[in-house]
Protein backbone atom coordinates (compact mmCIF):
# COMPACT_ATOMS: atom_id res chain seq x y z
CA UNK A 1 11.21 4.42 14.79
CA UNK A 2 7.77 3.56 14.20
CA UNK A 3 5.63 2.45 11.23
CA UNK A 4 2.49 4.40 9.98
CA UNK A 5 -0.25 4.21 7.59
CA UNK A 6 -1.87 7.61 6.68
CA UNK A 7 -4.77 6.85 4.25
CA UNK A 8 -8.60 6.66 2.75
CA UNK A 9 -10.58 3.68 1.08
CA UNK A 10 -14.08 2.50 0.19
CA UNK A 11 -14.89 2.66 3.79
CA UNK A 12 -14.08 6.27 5.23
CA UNK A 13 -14.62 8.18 1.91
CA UNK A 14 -16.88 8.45 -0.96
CA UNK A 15 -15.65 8.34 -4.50
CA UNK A 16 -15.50 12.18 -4.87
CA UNK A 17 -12.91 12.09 -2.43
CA UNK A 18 -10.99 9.16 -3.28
CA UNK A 19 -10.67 10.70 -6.64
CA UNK A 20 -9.41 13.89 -5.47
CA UNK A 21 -6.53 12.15 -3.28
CA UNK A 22 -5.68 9.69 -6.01
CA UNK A 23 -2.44 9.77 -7.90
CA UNK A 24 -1.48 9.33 -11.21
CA UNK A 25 1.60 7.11 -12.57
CA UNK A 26 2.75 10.46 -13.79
CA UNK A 27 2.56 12.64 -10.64
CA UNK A 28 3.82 9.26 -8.57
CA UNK A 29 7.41 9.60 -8.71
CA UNK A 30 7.10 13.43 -7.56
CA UNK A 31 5.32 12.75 -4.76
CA UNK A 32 7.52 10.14 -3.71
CA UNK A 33 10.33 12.13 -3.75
CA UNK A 34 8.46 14.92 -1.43
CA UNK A 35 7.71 12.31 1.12
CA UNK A 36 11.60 11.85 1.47
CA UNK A 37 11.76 15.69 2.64
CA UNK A 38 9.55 14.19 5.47
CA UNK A 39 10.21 10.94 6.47
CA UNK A 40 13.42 8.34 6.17
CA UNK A 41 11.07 5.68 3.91
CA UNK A 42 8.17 6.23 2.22
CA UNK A 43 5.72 3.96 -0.09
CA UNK A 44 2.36 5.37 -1.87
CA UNK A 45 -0.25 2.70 -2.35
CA UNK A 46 -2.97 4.25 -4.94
CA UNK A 47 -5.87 1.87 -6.52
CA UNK A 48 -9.34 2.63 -7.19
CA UNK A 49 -10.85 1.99 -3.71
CA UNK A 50 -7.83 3.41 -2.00
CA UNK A 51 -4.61 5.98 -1.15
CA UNK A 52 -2.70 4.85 1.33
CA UNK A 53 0.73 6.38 2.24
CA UNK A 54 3.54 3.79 4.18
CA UNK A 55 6.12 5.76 6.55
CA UNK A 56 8.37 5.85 8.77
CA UNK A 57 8.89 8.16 11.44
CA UNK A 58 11.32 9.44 14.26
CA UNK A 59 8.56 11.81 15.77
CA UNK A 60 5.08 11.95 16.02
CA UNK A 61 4.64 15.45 14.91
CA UNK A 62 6.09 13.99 11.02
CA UNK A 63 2.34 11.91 11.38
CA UNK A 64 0.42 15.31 11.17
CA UNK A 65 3.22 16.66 8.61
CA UNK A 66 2.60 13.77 5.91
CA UNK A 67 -1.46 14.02 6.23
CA UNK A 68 -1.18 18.22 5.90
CA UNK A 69 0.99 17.26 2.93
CA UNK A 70 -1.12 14.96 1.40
CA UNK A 71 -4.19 17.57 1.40
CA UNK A 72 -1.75 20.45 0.37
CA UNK A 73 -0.35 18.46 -2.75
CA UNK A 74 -3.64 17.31 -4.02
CA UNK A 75 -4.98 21.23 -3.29
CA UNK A 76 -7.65 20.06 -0.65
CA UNK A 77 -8.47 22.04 2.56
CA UNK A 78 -6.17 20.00 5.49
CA UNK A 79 -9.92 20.14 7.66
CA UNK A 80 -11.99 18.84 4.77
CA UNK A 81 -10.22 16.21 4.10
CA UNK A 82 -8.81 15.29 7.76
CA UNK A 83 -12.82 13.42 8.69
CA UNK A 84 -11.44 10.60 6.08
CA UNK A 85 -8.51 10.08 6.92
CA UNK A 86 -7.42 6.87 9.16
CA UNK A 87 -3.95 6.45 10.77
CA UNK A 88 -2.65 3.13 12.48
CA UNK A 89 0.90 3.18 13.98
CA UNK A 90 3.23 0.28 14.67
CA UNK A 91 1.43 -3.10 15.53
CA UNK A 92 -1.87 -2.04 13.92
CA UNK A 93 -0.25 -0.37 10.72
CA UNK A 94 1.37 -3.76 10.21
CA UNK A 95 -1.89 -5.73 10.63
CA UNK A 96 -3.38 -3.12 8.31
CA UNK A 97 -0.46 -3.90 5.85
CA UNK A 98 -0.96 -7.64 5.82
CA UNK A 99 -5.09 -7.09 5.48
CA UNK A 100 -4.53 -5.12 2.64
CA UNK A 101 -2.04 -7.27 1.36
CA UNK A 102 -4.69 -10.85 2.02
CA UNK A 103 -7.55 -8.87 0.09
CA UNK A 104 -9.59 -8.57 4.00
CA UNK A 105 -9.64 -4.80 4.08
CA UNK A 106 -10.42 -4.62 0.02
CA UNK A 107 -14.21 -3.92 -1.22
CA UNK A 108 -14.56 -7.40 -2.76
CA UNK A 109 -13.28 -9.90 -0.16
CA UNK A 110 -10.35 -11.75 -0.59
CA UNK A 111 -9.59 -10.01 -4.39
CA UNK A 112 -6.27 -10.59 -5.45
CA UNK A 113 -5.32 -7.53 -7.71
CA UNK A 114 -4.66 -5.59 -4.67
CA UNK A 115 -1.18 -7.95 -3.94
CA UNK A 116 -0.05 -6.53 -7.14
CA UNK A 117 -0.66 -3.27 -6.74
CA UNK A 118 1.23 -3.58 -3.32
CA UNK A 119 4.39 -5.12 -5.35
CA UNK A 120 3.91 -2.46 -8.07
CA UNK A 121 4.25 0.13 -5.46
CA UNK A 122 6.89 -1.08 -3.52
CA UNK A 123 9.04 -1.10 -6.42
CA UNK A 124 8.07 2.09 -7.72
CA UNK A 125 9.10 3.58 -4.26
CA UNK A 126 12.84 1.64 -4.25
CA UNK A 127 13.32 2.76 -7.87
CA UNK A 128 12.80 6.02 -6.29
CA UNK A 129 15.19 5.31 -3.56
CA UNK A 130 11.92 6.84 -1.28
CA UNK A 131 11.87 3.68 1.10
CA UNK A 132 14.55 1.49 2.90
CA UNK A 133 15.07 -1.87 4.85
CA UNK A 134 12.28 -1.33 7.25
CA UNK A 135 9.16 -0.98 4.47
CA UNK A 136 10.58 -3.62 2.11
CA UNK A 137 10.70 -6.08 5.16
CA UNK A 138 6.93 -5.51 6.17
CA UNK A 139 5.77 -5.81 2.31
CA UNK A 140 8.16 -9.33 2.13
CA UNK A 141 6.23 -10.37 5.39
CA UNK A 142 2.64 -9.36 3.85
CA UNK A 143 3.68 -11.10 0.41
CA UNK A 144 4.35 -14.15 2.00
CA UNK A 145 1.17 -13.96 4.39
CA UNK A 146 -1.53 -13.49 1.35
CA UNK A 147 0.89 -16.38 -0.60
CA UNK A 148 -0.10 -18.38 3.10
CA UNK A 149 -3.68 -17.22 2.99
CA UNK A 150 -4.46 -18.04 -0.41
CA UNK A 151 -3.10 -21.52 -0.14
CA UNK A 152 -3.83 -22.61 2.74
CA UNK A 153 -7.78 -20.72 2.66
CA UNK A 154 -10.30 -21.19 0.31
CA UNK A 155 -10.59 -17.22 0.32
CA UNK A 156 -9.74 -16.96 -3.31
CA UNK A 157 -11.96 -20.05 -4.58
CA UNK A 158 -14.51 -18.11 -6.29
CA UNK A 159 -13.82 -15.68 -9.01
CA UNK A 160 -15.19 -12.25 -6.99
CA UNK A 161 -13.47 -9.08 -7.54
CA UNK A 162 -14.71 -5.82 -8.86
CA UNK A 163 -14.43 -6.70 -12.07
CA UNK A 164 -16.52 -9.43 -12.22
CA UNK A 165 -19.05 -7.61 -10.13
CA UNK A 166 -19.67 -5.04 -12.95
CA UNK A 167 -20.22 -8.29 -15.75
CA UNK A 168 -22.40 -9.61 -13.32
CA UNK A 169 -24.67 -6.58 -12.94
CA UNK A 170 -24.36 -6.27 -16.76
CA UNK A 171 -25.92 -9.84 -16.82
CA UNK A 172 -29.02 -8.56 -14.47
CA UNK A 173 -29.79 -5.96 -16.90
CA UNK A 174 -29.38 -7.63 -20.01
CA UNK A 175 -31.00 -10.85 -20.53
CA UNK A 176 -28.63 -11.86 -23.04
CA UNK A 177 -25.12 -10.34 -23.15
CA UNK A 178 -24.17 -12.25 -26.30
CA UNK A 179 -26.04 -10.00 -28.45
CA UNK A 180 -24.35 -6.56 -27.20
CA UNK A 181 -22.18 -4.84 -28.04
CA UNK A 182 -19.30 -3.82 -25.55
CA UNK A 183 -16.96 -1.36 -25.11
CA UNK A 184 -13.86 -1.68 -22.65
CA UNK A 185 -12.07 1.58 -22.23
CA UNK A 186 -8.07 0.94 -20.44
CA UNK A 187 -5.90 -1.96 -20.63
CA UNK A 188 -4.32 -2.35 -16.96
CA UNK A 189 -5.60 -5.39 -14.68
CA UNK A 190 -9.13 -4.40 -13.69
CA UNK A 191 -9.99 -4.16 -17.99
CA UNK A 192 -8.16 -7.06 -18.41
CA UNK A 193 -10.55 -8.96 -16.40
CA UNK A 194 -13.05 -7.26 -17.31
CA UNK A 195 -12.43 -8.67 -20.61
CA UNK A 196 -11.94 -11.83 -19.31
CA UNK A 197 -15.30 -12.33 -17.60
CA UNK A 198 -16.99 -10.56 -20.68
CA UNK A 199 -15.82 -13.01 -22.87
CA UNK A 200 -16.58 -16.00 -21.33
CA UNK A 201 -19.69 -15.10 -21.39
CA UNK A 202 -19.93 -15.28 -25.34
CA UNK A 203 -19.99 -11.43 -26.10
CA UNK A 204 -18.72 -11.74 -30.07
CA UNK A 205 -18.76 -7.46 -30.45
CA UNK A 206 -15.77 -6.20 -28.02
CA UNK A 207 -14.28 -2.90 -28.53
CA UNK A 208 -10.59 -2.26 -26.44
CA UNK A 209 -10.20 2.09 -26.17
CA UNK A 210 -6.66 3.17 -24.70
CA UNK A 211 -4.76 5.76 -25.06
CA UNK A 212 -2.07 3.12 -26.55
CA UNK A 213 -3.00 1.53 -29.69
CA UNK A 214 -0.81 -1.15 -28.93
CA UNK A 215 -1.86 -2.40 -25.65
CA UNK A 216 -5.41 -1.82 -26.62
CA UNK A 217 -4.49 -4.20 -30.03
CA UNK A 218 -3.14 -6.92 -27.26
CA UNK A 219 -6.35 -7.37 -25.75
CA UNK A 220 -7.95 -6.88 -28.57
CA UNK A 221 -6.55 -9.91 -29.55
CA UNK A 222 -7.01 -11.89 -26.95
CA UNK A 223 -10.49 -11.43 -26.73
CA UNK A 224 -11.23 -11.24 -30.75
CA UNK A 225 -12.45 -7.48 -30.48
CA UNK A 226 -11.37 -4.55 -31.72
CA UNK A 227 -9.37 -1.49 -30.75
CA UNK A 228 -9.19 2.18 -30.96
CA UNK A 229 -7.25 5.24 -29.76
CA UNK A 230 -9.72 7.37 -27.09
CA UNK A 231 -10.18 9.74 -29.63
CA UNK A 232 -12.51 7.61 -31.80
CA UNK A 233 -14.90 6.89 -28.53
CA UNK A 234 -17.46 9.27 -29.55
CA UNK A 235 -17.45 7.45 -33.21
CA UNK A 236 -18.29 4.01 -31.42
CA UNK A 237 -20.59 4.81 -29.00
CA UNK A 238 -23.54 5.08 -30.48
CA UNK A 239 -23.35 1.06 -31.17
CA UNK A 240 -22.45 0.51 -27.97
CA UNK A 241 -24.64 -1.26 -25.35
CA UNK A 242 -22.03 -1.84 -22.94
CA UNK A 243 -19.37 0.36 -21.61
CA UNK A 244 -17.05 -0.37 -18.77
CA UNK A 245 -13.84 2.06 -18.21
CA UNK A 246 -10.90 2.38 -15.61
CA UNK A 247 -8.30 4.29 -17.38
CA UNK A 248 -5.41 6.36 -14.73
CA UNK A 249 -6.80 9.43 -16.33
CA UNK A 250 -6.70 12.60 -14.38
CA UNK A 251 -9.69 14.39 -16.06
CA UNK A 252 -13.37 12.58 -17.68
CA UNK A 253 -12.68 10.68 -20.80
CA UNK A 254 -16.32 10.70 -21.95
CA UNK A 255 -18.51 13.51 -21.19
CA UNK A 256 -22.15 14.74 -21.08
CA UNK A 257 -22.49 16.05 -24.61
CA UNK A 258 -21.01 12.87 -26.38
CA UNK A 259 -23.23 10.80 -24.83
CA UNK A 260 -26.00 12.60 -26.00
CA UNK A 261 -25.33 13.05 -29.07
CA UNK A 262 -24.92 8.47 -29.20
CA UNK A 263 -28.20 8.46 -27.62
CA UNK A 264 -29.65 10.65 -30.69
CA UNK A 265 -28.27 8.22 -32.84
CA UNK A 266 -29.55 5.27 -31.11
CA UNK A 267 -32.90 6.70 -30.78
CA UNK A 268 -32.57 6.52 -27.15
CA UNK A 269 -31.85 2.51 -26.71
CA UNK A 270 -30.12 2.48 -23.41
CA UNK A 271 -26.65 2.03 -22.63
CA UNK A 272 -25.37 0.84 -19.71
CA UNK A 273 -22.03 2.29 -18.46
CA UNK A 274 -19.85 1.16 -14.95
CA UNK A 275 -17.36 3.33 -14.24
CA UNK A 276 -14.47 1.66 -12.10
CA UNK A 277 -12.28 4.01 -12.67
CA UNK A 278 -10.88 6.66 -9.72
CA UNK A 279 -10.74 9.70 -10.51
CA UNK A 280 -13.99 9.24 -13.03
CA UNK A 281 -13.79 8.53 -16.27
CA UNK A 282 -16.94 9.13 -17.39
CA UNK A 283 -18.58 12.50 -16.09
CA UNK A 284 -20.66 13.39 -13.15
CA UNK A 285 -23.61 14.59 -15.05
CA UNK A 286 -24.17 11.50 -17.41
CA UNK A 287 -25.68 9.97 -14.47
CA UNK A 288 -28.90 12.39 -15.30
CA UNK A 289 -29.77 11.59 -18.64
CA UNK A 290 -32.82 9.48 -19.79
CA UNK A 291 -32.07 5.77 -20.71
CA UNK A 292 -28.11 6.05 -19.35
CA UNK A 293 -27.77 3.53 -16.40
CA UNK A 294 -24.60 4.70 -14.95
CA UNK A 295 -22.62 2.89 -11.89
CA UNK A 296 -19.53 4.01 -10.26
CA UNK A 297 -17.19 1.22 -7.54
CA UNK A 298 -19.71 2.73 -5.13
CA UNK A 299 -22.51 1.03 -6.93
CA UNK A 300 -21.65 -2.38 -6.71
CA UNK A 301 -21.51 -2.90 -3.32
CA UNK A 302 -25.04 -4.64 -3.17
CA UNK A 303 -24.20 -6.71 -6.59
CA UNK A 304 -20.54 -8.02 -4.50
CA UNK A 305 -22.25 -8.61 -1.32
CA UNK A 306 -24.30 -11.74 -2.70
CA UNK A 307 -20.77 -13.10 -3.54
CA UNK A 308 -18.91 -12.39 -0.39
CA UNK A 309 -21.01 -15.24 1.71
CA UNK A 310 -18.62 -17.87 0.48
CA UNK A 311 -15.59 -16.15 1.50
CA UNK A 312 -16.25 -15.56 5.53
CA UNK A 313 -15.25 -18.59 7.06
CA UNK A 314 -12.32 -18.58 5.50
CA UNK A 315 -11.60 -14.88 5.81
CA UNK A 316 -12.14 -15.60 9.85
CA UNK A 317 -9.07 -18.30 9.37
CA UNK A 318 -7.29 -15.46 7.43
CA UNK A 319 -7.37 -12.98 10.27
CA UNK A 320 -5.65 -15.73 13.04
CA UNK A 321 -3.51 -16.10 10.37
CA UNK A 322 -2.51 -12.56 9.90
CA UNK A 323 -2.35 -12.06 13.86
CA UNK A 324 0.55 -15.09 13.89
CA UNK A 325 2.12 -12.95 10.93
CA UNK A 326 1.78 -10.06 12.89
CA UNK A 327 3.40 -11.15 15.70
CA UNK A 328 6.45 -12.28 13.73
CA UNK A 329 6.92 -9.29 12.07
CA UNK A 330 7.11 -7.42 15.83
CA UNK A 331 9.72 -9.63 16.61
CA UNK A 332 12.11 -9.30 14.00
CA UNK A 333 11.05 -5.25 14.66
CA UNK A 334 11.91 -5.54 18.23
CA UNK A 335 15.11 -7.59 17.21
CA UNK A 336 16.06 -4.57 14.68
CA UNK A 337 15.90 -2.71 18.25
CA UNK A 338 18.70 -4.89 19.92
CA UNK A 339 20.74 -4.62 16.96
CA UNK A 340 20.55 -1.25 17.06
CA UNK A 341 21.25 -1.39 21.03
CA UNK A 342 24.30 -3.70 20.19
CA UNK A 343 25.59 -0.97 17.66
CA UNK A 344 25.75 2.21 19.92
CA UNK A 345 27.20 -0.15 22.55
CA UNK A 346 30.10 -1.10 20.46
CA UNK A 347 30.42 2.47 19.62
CA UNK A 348 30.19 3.62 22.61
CA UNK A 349 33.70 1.30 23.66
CA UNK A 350 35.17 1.95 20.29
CA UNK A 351 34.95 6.17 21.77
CA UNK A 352 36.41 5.07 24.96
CA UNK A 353 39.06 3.58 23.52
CA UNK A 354 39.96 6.04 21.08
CA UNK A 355 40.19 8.51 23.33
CA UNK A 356 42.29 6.63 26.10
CA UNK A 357 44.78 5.75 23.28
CA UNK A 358 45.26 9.56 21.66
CA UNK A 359 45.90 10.60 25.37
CA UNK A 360 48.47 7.41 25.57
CA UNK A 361 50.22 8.22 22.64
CA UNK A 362 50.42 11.79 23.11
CA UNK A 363 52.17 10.60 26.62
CA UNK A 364 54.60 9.36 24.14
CA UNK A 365 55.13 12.57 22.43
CA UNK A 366 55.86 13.89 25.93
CA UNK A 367 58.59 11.80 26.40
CA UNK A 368 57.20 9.17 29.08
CA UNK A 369 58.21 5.92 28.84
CA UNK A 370 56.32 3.12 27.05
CA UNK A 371 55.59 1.15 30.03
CA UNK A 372 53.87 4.18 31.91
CA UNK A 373 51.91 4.81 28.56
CA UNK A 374 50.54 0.96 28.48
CA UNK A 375 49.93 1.42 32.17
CA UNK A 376 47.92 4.31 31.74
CA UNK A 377 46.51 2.72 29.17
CA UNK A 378 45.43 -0.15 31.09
CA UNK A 379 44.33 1.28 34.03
CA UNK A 380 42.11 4.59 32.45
CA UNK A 381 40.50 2.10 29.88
CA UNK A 382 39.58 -0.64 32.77
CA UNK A 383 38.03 2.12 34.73
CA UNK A 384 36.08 3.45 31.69
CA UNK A 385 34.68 -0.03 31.04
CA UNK A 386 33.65 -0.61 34.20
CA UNK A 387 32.45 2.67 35.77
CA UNK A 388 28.87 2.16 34.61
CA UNK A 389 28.28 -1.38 34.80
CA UNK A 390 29.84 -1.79 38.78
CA UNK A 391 28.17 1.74 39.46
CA UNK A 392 24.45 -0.33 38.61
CA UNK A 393 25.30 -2.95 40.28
CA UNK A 394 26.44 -1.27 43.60
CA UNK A 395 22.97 0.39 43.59
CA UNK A 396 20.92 -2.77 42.49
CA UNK A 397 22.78 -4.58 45.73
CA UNK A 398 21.90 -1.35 48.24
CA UNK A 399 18.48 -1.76 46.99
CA UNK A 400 18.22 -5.62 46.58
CA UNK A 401 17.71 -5.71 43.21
CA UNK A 402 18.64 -9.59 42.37
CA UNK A 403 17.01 -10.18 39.28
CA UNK A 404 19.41 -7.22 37.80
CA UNK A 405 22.15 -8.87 39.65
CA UNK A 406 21.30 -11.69 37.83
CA UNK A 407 21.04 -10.45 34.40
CA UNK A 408 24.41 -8.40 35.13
CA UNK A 409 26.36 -11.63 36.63
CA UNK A 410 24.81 -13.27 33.00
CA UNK A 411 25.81 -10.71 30.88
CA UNK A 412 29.22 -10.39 31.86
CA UNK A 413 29.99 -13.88 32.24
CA UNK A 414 30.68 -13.95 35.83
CA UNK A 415 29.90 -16.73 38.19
CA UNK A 416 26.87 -16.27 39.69
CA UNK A 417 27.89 -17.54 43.02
């Protein structure tokens, strides 16, 4: 059995294909369930900057199965999408694991959401019953390897992650973020810090927008704003200076004609808007309008890397300590194998004896005597037992074989004299 990761991020694929491979908390649990029909344990990893899909497999040909499924489900041409699409197997799909997992393979270096997301998704797949002992023993191992990284690194010493990227380019185009007003549309993780950085920056005019009233009012709270359903967007935006959304949405939440129609309004002041959210929530086209500055996760690639310089030398002391991780996870892999070895050995007796005793007690039956059962007994279930194992060694001595001589004499407990 091996381990595989099928996936795309930031690096292979641009955001219009990340957003057509993403998946919703409402489609999750289906798809889960579909990668069951495929492989024995299954785990979907699905952030902004990423879609990754855990497996196991018996055979190699269920590799090509799960990628051909993941372009059928999302209604994408296998061939179009295949150029994005990395695979690692065994060794390196558990390295891969444990980078994700440390924040080294993740757009901003060393960010922390993405451990959460991992945790999220692993127990989204076992309340699915779509993964098993295998999966849930490489996610403990990368747990416990970013909980090692982070303490024992200074990777996570400066507060850089996307969202403070996009409050940081808000700062380069306004001189003076106090006086804006802002508009936050979601209330998961990323808008939470969002928020966070937003407000420490002395922004008094915050405005939460979610599809829940009541998570929206918790943040609202916490940051002294406001908050509104996503149906009263087009009402706010034309006071709006600001607007950062990542929302799970499946379609745009703001389009082309309600931003034009706030620009009207404003008399064409500018608005700045970063969308962080995969698939979009604000559309395409918005991008083309006069005095809209509009930036996707793409975008803020140059704005992170001025951040990131901090972060190498202790990302360089993160990777030897993901190798050591690495390595430890093999082993308890490899002893998985033996157990499994040990397992269809002790079946393997348990058949030899069953069958030796049915044809012993169906002597019985037959009328022989006890003692010429037990004999038979005796003699056909010594000769079973040994067959094999005196049959390899009388070859390993024709052929001078010692060190299996050795390991045999070992194993059996005989003297090796």
């Amino acid at each position: 059995m091996s381990i595989v990761v099928i996936g795309v991020n930031h690096k292979t694929a641009p955001v219009s294909i990340r957003e057509k491979v993403a998946f919703s908390s409402e489609n999750l649990a289906e798809a889960l369930v579909q990668t069951t029909d495929i492989s024995p344990e299954g785990m979907i990893l699905s952030t902004c900057n990423r879609t990754e899909i855990y497996i196991t497999v018996d055979k190699k040909e269920e590799i090509a199965e799960v990628s051909r499924w993941l372009a059928a489900y999302h209604q994408i041409e296998n061939d179009k999408l295949l150029p994005y699409l990395y695979t690692y197997q065994q060794e390196e799909a558990v390295r891969h694991a444990f980078r994700v997992a440390c924040g080294l393979d993740s757009l901003v270096l060393g960010e922390p959401q993405i451990l959460g997301q991992l945790k999220t998704a692993l127990k989204t797949a076992s309340d699915h019953k779509a993964t098993g002992r295998t999966l849930k023993r490489l996610m403990q191992f990368a747990f416990s390897t970013a909980k090692k990284v982070r303490t024992q690194t200074s990777i996570g010493a400066n507060p850089v992650s996307v969202a403070f990227a996009a409050v940081n380019l808000a700062k380069q185009i306004f001189s003076d973020l106090q006086q804006q007003t802002v508009m936050l549309i979601g209330a998961g993780e990323t808008i939470e810090l969002v928020g966070r950085h937003i407000h420490a920056t002395g922004v008094k005019n915050i405005i939460i927008a979610n599809r829940s009233i009541d998570n929206a009012a918790k943040l609202a709270k916490e940051f002294d704003g406001r908050c509104i359903g996503l149906a009263e967007i087009s009402d706010y935006l034309p006071d709006v200076d600001i607007v950062i959304s990542s929302t799970a949405a499946p379609v745009p939440i703001i389009g082309k004609g309600t931003v034009e129609h706030a620009l009207k309004i404003r008399k064409h002041r500018p608005i700045f808007m970063v969308d962080i959210a995969v698939p979009r929530d604000i559309e395409e086209a918005v991008g083309e309008l006069d005095d809209i500055y509009l930036y996707t996760v793409d975008d803020l690639h140059s704005v992170i890397e001025e951040n990131l310089k901090s972060r190498q030398a202790a990302a360089e002391k993160a990777e030897v300590m993901v190798t050591e991780e690495v390595k430890n996870f093999s082993a308890w892999l490899q002893a998985q194998d033996q157990v499994q070895l040990i397992q269809s050995y002790r079946t393997k007796l348990n058949e030899a004896k069953q069958e030796t005793l049915e044809k012993a007690q169906k002597m019985l039956k037959n009328g022989k005597s006890t003692e010429e059962a037990l004999q038979f007994l005796a003699h056909t279930l010594t000769n079973k037992l040994a067959h094999h194992p005196t049959s390899t060694m009388n070859k390993a001595a024709h052929s001078g074989d010692i060190k299996l001589l050795q390991a045999a004499s070992k194993l059996l407990g005989l003297d090796e004299k």
